[in-house]
PDB file of N, CA and C in Angstrom:
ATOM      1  N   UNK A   1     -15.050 -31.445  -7.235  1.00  0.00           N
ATOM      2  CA  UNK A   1     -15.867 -30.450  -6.581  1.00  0.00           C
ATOM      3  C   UNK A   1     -15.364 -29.043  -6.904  1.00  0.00           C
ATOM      4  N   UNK A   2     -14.124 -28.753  -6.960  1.00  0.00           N
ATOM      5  CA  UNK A   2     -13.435 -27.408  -7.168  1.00  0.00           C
ATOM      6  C   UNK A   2     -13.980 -27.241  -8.492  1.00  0.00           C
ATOM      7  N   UNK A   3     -13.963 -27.889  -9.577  1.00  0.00           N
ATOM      8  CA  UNK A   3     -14.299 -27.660 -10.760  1.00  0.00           C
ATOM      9  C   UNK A   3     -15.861 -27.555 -11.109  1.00  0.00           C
ATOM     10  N   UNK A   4     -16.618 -27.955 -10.433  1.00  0.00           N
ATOM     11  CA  UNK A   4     -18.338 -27.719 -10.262  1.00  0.00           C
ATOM     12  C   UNK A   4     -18.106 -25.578  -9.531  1.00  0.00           C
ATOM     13  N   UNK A   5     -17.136 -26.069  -8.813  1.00  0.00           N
ATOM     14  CA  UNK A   5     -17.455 -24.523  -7.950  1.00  0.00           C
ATOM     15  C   UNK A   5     -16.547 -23.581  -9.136  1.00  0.00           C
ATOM     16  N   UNK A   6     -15.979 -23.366  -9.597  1.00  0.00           N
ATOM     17  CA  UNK A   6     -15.388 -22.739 -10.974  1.00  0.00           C
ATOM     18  C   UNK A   6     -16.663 -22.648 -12.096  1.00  0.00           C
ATOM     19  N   UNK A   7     -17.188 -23.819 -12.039  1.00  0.00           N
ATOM     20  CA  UNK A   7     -18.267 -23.689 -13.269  1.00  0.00           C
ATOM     21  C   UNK A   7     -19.478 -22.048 -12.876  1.00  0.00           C
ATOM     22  N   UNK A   8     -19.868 -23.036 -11.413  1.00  0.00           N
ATOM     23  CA  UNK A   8     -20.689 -22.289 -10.979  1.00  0.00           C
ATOM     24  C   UNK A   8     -20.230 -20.647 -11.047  1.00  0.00           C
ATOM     25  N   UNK A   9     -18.901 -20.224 -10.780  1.00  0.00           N
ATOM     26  CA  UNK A   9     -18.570 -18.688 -10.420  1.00  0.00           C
ATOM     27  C   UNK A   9     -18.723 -18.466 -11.523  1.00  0.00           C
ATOM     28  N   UNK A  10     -18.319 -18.910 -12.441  1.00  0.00           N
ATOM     29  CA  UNK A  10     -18.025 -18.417 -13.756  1.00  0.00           C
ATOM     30  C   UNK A  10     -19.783 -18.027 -14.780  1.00  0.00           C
ATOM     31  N   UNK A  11     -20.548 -18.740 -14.135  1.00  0.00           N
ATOM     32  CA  UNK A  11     -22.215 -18.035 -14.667  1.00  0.00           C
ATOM     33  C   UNK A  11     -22.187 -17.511 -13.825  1.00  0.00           C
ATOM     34  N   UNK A  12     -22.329 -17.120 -12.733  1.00  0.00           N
ATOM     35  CA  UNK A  12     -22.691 -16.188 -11.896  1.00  0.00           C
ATOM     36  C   UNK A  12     -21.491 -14.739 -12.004  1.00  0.00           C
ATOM     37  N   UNK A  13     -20.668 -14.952 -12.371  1.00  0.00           N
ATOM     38  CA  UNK A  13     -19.955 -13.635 -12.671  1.00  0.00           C
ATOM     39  C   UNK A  13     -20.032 -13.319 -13.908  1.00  0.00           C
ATOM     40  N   UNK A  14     -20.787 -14.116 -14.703  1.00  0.00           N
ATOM     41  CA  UNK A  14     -21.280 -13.917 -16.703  1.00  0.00           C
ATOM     42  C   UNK A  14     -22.288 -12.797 -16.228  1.00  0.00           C
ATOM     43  N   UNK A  15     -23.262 -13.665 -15.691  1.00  0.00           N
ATOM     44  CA  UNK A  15     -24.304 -12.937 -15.291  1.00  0.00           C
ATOM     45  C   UNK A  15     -24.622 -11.342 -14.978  1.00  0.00           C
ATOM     46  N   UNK A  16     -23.520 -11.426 -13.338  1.00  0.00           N
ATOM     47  CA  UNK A  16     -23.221 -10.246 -13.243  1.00  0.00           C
ATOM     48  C   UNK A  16     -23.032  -8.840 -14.213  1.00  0.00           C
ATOM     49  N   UNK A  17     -21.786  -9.838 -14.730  1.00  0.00           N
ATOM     50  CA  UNK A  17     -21.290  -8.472 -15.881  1.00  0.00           C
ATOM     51  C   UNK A  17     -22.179  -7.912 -16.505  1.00  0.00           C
ATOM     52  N   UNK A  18     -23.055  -9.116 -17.574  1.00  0.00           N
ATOM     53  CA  UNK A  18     -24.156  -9.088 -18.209  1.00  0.00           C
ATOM     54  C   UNK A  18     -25.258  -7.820 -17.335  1.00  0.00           C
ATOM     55  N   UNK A  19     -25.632  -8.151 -15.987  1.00  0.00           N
ATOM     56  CA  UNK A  19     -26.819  -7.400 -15.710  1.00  0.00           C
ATOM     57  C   UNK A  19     -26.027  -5.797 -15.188  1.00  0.00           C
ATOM     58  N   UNK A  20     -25.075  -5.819 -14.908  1.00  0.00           N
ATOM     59  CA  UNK A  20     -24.217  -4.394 -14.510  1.00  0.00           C
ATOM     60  C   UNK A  20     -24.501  -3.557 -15.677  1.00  0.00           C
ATOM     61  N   UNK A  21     -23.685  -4.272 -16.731  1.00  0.00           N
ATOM     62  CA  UNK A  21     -23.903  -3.531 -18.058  1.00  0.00           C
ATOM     63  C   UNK A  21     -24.847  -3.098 -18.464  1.00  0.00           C
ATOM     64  N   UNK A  22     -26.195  -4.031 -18.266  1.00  0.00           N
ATOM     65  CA  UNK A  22     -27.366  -3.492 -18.600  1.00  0.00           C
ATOM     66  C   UNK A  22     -27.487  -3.578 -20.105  1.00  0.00           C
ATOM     67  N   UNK A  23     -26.733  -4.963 -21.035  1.00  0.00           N
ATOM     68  CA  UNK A  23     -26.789  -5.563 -22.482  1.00  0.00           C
ATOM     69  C   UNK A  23     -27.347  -6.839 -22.488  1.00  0.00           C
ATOM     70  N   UNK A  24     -28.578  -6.740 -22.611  1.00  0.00           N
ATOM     71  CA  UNK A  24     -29.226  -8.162 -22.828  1.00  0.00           C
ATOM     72  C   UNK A  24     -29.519  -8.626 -23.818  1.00  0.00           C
ATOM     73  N   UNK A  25     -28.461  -8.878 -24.898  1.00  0.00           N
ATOM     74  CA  UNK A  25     -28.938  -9.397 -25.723  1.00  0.00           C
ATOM     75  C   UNK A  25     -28.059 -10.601 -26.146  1.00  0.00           C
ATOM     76  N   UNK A  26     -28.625 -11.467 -27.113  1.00  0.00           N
ATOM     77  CA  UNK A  26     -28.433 -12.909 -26.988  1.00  0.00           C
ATOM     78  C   UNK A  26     -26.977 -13.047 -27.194  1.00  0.00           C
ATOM     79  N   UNK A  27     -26.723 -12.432 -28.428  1.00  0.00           N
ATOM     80  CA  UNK A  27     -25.073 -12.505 -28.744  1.00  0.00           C
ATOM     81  C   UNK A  27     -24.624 -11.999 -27.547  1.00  0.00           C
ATOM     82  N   UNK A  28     -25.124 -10.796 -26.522  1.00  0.00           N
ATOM     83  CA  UNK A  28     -23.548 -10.318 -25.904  1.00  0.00           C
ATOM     84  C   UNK A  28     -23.728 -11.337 -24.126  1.00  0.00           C
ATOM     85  N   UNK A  29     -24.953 -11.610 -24.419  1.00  0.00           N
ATOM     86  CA  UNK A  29     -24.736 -13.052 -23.064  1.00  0.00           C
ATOM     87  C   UNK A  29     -24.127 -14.355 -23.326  1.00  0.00           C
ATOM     88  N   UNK A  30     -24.079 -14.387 -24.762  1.00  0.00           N
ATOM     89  CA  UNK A  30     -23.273 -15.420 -25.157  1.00  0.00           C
ATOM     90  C   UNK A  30     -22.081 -15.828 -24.791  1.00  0.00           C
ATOM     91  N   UNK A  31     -21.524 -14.163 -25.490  1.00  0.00           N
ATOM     92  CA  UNK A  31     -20.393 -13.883 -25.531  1.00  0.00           C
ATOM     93  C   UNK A  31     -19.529 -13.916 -24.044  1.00  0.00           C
ATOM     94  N   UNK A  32     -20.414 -13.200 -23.387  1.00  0.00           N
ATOM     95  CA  UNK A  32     -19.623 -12.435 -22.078  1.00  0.00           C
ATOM     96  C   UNK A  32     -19.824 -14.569 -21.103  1.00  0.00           C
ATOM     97  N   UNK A  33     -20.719 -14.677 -21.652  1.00  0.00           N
ATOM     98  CA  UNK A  33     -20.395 -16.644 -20.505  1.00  0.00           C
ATOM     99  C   UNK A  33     -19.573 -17.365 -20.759  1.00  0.00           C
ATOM    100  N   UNK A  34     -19.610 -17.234 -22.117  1.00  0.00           N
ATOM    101  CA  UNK A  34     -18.019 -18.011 -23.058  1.00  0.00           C
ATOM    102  C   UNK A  34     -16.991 -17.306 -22.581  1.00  0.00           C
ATOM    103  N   UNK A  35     -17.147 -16.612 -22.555  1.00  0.00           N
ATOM    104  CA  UNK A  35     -15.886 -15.763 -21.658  1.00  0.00           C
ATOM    105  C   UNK A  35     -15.491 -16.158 -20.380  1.00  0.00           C
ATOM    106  N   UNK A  36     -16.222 -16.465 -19.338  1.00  0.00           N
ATOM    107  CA  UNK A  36     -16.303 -16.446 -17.812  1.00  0.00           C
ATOM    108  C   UNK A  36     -16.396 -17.741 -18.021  1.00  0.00           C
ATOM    109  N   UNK A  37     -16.757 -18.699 -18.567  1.00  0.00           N
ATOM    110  CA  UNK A  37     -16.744 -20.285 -18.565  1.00  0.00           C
ATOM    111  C   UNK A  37     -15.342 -20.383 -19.457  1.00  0.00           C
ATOM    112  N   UNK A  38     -14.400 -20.120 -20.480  1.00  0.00           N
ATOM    113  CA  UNK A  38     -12.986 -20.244 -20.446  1.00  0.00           C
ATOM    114  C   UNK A  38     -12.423 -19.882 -19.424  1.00  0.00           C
ATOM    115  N   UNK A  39     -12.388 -18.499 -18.552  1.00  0.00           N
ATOM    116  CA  UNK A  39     -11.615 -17.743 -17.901  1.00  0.00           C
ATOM    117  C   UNK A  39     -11.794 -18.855 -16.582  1.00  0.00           C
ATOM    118  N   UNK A  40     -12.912 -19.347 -15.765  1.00  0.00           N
ATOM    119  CA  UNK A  40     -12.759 -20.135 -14.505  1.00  0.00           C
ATOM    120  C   UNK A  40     -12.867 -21.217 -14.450  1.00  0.00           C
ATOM    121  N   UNK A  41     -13.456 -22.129 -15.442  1.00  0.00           N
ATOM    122  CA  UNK A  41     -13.630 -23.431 -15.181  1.00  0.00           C
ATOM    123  C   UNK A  41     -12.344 -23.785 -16.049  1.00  0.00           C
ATOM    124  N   UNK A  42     -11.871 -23.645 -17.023  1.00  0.00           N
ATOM    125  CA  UNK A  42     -11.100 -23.795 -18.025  1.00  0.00           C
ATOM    126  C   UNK A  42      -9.733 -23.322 -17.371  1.00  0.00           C
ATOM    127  N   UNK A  43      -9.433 -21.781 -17.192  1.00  0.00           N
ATOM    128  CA  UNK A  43      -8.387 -21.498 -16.715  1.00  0.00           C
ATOM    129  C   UNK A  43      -7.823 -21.707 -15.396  1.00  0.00           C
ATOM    130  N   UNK A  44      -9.133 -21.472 -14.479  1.00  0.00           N
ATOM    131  CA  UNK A  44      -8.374 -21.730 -13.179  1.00  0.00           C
ATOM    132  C   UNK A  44      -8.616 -22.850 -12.967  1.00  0.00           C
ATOM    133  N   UNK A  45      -9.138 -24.307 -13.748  1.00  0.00           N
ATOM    134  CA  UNK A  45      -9.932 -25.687 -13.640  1.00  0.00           C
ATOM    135  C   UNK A  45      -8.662 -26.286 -13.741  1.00  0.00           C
ATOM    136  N   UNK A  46      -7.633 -25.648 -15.210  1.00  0.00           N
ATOM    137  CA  UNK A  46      -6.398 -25.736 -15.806  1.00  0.00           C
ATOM    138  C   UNK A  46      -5.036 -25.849 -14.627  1.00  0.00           C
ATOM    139  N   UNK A  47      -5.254 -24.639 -14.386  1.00  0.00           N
ATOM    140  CA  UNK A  47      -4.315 -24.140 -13.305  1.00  0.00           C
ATOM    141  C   UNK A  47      -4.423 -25.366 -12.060  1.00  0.00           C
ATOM    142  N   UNK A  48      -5.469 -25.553 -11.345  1.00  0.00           N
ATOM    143  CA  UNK A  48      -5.701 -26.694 -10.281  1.00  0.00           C
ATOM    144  C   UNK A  48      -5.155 -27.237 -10.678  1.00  0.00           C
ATOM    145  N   UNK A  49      -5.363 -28.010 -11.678  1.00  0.00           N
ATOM    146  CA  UNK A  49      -4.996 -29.864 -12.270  1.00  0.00           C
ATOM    147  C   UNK A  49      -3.412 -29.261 -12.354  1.00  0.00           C
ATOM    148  N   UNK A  50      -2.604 -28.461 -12.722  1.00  0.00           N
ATOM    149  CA  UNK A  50      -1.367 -28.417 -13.016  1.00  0.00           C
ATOM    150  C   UNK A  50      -0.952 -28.678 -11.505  1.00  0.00           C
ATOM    151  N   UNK A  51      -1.533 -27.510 -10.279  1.00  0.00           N
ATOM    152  CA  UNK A  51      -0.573 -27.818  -9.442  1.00  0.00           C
ATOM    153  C   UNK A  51      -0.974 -29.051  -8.538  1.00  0.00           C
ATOM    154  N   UNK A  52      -2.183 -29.388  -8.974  1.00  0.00           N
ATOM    155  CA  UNK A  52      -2.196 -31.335  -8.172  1.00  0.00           C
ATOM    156  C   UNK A  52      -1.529 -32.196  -9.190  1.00  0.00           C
ATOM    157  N   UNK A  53      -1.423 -32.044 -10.086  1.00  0.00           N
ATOM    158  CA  UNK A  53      -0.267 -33.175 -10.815  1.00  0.00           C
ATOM    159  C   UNK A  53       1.164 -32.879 -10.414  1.00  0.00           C
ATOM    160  N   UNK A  54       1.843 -31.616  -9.884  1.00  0.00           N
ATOM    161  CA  UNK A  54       3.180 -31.443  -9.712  1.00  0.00           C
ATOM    162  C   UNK A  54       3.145 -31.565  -8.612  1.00  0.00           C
ATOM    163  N   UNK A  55       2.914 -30.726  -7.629  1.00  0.00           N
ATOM    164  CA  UNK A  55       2.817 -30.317  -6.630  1.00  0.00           C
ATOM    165  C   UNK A  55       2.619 -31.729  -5.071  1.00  0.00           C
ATOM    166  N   UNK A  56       1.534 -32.494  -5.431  1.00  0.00           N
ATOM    167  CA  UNK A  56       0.626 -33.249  -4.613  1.00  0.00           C
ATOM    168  C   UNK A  56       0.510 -34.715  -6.093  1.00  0.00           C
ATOM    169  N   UNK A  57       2.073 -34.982  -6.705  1.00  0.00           N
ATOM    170  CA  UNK A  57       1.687 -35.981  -7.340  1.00  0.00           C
ATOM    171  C   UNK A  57       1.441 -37.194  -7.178  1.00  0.00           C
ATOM    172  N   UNK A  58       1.613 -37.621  -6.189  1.00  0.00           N
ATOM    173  CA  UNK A  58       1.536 -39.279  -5.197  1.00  0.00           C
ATOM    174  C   UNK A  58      -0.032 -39.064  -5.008  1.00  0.00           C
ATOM    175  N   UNK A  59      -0.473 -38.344  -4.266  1.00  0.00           N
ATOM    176  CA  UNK A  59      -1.745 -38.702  -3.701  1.00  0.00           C
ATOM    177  C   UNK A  59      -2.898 -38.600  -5.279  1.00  0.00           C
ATOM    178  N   UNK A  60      -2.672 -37.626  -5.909  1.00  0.00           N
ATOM    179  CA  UNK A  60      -3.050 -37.613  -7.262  1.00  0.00           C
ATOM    180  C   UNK A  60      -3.393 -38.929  -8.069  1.00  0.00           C
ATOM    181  N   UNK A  61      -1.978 -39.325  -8.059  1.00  0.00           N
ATOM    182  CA  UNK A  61      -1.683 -40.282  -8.945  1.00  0.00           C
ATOM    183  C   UNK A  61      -2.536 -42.022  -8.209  1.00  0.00           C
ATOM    184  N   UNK A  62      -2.336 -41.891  -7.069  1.00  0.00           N
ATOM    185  CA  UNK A  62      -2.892 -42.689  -6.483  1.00  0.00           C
ATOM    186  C   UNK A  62      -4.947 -42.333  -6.337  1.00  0.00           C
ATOM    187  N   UNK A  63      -5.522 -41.758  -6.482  1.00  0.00           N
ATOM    188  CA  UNK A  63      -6.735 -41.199  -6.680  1.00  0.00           C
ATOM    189  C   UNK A  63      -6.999 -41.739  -8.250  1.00  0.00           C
ATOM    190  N   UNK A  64      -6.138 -41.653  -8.616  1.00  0.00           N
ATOM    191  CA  UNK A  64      -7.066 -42.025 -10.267  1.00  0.00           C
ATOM    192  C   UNK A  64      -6.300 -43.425 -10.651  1.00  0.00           C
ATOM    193  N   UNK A  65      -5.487 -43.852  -9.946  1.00  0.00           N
ATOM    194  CA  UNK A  65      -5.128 -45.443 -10.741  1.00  0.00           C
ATOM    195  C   UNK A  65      -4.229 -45.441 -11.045  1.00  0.00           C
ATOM    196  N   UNK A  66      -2.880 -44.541 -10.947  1.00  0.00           N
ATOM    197  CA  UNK A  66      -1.881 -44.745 -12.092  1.00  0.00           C
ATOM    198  C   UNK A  66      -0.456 -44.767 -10.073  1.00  0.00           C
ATOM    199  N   UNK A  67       0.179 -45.603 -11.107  1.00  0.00           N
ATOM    200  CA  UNK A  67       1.155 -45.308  -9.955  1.00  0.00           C
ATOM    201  C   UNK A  67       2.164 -44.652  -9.963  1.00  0.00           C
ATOM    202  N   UNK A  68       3.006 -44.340  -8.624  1.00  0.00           N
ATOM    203  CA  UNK A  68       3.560 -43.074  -8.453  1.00  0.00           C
ATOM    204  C   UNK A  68       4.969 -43.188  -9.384  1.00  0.00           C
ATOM    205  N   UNK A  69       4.631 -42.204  -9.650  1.00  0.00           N
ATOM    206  CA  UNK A  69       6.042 -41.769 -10.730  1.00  0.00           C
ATOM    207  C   UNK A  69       5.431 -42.058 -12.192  1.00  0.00           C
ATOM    208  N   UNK A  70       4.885 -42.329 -12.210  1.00  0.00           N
ATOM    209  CA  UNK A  70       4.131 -42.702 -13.647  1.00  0.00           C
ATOM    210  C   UNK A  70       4.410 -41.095 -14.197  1.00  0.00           C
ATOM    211  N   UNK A  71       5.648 -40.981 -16.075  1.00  0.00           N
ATOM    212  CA  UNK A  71       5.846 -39.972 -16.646  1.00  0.00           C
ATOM    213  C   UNK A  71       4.519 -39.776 -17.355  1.00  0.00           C
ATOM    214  N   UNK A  72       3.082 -40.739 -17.241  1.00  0.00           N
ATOM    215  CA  UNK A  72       2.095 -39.454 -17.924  1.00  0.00           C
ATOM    216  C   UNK A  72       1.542 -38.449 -17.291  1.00  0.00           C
ATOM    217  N   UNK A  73       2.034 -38.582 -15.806  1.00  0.00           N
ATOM    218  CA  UNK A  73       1.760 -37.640 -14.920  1.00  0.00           C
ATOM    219  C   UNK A  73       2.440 -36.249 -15.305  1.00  0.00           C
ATOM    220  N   UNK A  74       3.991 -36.286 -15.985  1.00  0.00           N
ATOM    221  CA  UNK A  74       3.904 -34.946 -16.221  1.00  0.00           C
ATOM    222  C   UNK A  74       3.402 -34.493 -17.610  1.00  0.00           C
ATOM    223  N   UNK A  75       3.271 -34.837 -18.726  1.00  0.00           N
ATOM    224  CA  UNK A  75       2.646 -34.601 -19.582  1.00  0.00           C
ATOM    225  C   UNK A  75       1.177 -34.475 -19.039  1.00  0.00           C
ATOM    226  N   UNK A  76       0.309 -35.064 -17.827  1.00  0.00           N
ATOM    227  CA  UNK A  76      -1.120 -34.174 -18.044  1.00  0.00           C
ATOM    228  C   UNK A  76      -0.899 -32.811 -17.117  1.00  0.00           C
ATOM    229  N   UNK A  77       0.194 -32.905 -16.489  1.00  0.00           N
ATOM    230  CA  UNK A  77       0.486 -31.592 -15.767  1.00  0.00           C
ATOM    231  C   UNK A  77       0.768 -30.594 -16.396  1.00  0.00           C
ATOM    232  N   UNK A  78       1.198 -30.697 -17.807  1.00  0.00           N
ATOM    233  CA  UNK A  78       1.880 -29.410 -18.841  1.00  0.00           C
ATOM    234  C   UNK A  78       0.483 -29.686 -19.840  1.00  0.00           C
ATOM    235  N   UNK A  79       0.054 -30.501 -19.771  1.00  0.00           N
ATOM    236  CA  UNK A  79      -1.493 -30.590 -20.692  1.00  0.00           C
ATOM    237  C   UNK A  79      -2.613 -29.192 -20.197  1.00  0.00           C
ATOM    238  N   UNK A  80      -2.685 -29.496 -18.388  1.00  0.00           N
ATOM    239  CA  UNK A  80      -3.129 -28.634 -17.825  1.00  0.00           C
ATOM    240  C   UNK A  80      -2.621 -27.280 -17.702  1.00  0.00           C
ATOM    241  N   UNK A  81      -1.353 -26.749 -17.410  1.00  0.00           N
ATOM    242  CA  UNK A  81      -0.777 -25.750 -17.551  1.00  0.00           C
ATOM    243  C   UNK A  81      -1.434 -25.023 -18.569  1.00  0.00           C
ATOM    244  N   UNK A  82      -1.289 -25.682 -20.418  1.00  0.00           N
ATOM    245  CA  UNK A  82      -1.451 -24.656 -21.096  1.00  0.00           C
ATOM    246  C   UNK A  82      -2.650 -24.495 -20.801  1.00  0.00           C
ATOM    247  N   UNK A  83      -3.825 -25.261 -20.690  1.00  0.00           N
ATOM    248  CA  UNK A  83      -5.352 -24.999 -20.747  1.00  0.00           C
ATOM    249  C   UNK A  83      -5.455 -24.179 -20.134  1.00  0.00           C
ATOM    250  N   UNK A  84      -5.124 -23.829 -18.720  1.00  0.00           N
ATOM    251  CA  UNK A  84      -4.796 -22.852 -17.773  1.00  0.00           C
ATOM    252  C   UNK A  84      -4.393 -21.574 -18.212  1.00  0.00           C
ATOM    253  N   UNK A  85      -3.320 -21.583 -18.798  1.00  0.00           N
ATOM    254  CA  UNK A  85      -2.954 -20.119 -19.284  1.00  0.00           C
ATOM    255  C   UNK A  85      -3.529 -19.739 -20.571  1.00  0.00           C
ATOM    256  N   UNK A  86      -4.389 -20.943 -21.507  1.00  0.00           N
ATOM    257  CA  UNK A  86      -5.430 -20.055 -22.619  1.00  0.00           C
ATOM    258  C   UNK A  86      -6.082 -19.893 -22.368  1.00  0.00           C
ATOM    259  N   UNK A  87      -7.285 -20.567 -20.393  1.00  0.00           N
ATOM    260  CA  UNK A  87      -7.926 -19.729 -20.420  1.00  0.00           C
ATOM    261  C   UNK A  87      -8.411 -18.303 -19.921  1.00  0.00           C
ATOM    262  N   UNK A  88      -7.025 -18.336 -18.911  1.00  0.00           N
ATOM    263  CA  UNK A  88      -6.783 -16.582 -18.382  1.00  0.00           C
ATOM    264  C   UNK A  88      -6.581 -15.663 -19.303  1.00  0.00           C
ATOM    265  N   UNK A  89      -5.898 -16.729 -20.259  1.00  0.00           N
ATOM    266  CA  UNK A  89      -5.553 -15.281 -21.687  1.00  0.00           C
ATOM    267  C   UNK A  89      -6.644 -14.963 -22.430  1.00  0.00           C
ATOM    268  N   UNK A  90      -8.204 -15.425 -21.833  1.00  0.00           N
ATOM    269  CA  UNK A  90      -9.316 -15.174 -22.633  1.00  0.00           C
ATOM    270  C   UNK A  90      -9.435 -13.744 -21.938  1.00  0.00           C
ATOM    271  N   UNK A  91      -9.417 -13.801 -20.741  1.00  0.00           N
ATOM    272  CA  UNK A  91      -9.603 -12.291 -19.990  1.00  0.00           C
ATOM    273  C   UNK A  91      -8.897 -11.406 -20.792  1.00  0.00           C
TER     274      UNK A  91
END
């Protein structure tokens, strides 16, 4: 659900920018959603999954099937991390 609500901010703040600016054209709505769809669903989508894999890893781990202590838990936690920080570094 967090990641539907990231999707969602992230067109609606494309949008925004897009109609503030007052540039409607195809390339720069492109541009500016690809932007806002890396930066929230991607980066802060990233960021979530890092700190429910470290943070809250039992209940996590137990939600998707794998059991606790399971080491692919930290490899998708540093999987997520970077996704997270390439996609803030789109901003």
């Amino acid at each position: 659900m967090v990641f539907a609500i990231l999707a969602v901010m992230g067109l609606i703040l494309g949008l925004l920018d897009v109609a503030i600016r007052k540039q409607w054209t195809t390339q720069r709505i492109a541009d500016v959603l690809l932007l806002y769809f890396f930066a929230f669903p991607i980066g802060l989508g990233g960021l979530v999954g890092f700190i429910g894999h470290t943070m809250r890893a039992g209940p996590v781990a137990a939600s998707i099937g794998w059991a606790a202590g399971n080491p692919f838990q930290y490899e998708a936690a540093v999987a997520n991390l970077a996704f997270g920080i390439l996609g803030i570094f789109c901003l």
